[in-house]
C-alpha atoms as a PDB file:
ATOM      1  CA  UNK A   1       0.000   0.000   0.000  1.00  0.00           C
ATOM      2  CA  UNK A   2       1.480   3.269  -1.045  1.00  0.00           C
ATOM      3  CA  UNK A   3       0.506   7.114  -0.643  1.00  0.00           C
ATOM      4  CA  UNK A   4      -1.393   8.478  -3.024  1.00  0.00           C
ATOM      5  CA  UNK A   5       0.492  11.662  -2.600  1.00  0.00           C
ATOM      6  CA  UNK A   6       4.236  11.898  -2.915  1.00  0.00           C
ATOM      7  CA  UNK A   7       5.657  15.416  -3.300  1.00  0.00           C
ATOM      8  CA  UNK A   8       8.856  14.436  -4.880  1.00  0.00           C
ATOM      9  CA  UNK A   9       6.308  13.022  -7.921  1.00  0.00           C
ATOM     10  CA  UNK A  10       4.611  16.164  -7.996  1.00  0.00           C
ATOM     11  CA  UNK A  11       6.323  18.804  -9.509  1.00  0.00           C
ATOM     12  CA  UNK A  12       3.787  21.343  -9.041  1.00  0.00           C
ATOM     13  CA  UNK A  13       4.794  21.035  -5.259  1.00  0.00           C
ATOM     14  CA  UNK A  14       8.779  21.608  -6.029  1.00  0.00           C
ATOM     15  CA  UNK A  15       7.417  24.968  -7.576  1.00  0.00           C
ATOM     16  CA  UNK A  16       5.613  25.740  -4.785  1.00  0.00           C
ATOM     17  CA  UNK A  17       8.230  25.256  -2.364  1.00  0.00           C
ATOM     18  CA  UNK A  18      10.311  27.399  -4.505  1.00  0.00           C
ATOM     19  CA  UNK A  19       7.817  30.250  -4.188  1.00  0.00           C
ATOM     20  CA  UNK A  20       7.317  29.819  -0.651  1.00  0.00           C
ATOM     21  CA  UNK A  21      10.981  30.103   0.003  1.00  0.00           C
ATOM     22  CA  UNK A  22      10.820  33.572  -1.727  1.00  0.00           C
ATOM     23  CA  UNK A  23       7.752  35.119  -1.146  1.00  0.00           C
ATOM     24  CA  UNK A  24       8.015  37.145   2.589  1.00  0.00           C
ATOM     25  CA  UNK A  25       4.217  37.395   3.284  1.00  0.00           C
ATOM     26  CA  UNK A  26       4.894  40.045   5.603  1.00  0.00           C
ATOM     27  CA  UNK A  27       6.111  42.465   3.371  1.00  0.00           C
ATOM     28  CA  UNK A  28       2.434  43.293   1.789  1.00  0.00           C
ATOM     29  CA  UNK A  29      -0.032  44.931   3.334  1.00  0.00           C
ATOM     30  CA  UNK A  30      -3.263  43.898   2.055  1.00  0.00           C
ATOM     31  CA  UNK A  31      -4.330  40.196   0.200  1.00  0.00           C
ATOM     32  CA  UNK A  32      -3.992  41.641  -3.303  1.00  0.00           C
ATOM     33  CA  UNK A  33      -0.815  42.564  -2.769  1.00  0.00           C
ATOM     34  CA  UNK A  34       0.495  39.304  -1.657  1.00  0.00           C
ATOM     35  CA  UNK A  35      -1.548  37.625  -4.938  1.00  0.00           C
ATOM     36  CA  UNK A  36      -0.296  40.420  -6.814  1.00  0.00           C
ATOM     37  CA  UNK A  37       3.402  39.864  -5.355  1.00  0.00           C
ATOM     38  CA  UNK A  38       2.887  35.886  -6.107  1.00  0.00           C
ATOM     39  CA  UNK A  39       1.912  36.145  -9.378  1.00  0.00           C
ATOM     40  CA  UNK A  40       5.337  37.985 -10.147  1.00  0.00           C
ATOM     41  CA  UNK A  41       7.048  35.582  -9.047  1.00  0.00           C
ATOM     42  CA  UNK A  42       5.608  32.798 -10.510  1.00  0.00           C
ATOM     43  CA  UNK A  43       5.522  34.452 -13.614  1.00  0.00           C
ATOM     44  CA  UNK A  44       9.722  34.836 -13.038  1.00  0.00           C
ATOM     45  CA  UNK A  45       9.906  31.937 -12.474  1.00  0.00           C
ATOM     46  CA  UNK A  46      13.288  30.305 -15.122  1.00  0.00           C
ATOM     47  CA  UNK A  47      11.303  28.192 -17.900  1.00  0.00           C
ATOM     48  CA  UNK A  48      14.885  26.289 -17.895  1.00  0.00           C
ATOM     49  CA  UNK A  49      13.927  25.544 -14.359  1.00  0.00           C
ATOM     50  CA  UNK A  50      10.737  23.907 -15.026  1.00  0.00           C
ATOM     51  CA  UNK A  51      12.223  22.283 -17.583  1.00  0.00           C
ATOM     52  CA  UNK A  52      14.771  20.612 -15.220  1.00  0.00           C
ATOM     53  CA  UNK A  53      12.166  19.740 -12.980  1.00  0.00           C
ATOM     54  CA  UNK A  54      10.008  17.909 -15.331  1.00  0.00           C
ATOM     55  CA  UNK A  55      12.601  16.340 -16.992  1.00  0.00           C
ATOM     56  CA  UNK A  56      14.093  14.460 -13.992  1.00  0.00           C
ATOM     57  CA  UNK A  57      10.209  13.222 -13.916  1.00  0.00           C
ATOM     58  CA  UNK A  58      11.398  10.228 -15.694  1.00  0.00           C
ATOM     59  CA  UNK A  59      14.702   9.305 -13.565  1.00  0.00           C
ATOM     60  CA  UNK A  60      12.617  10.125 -10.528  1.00  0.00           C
ATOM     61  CA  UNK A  61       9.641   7.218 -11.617  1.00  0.00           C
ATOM     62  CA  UNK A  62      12.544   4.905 -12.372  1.00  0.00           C
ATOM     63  CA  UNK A  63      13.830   5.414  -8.405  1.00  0.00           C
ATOM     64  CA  UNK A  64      10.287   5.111  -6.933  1.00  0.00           C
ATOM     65  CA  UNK A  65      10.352   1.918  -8.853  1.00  0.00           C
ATOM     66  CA  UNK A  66      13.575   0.619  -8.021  1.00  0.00           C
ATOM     67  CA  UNK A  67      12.613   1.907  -4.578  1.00  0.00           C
ATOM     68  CA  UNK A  68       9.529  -0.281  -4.623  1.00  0.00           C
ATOM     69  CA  UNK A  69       7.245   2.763  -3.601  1.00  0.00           C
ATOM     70  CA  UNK A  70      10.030   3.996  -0.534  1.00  0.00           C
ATOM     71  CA  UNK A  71      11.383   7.567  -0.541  1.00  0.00           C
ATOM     72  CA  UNK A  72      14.010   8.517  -2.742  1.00  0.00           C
ATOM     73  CA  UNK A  73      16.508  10.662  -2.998  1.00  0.00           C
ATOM     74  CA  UNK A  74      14.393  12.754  -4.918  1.00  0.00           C
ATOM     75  CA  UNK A  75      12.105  13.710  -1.644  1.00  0.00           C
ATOM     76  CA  UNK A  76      15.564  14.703   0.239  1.00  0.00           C
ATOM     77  CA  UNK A  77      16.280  17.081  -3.014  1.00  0.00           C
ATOM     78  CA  UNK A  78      12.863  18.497  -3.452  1.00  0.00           C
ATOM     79  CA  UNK A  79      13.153  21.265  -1.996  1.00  0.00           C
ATOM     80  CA  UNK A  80      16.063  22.013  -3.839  1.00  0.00           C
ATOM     81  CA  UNK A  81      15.992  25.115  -5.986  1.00  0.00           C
ATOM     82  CA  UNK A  82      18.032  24.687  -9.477  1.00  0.00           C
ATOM     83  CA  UNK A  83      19.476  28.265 -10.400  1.00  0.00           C
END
């Protein structure tokens, strides 16, 4: 029986984590501005970065099957940004 969420297999969730790690939610003063501020960084967000992060999509299935379902290294490394 394995989880049906993993967020090394997910990599909306790396993205996320990337925003959260530069996104200060104290630094706006009202909701829109922090939606405002979020959507500018997502929209910077490095297309070669996304790229990266779906293409090790394919290495990381190969580990979770190698793995037999465990963690991989890829869960250690997802939180990784790849600038």
């Amino acid at each position: 029986e394995h989880t049906p969420y993993s967020p090394d297999m997910n990599p909306i969730e790396e993205l996320w984590s990337i925003l959260k790690g530069r996104i200060n939610p104290e630094a706006y003063a009202t909701r829109e501005e922090f939606v405002q501020g979020l959507k500018d960084l997502w929209n910077g967000i490095d297309q070669q970065l996304i790229q990266k992060i779906i293409t090790s999509m394919h290495d990381r299935c190969l580990e979770v099957i190698k793995q037999k379902g465990q963690a991989t290294r890829w869960l250690q490394i997802s939180n990784i940004t790849f600038e």
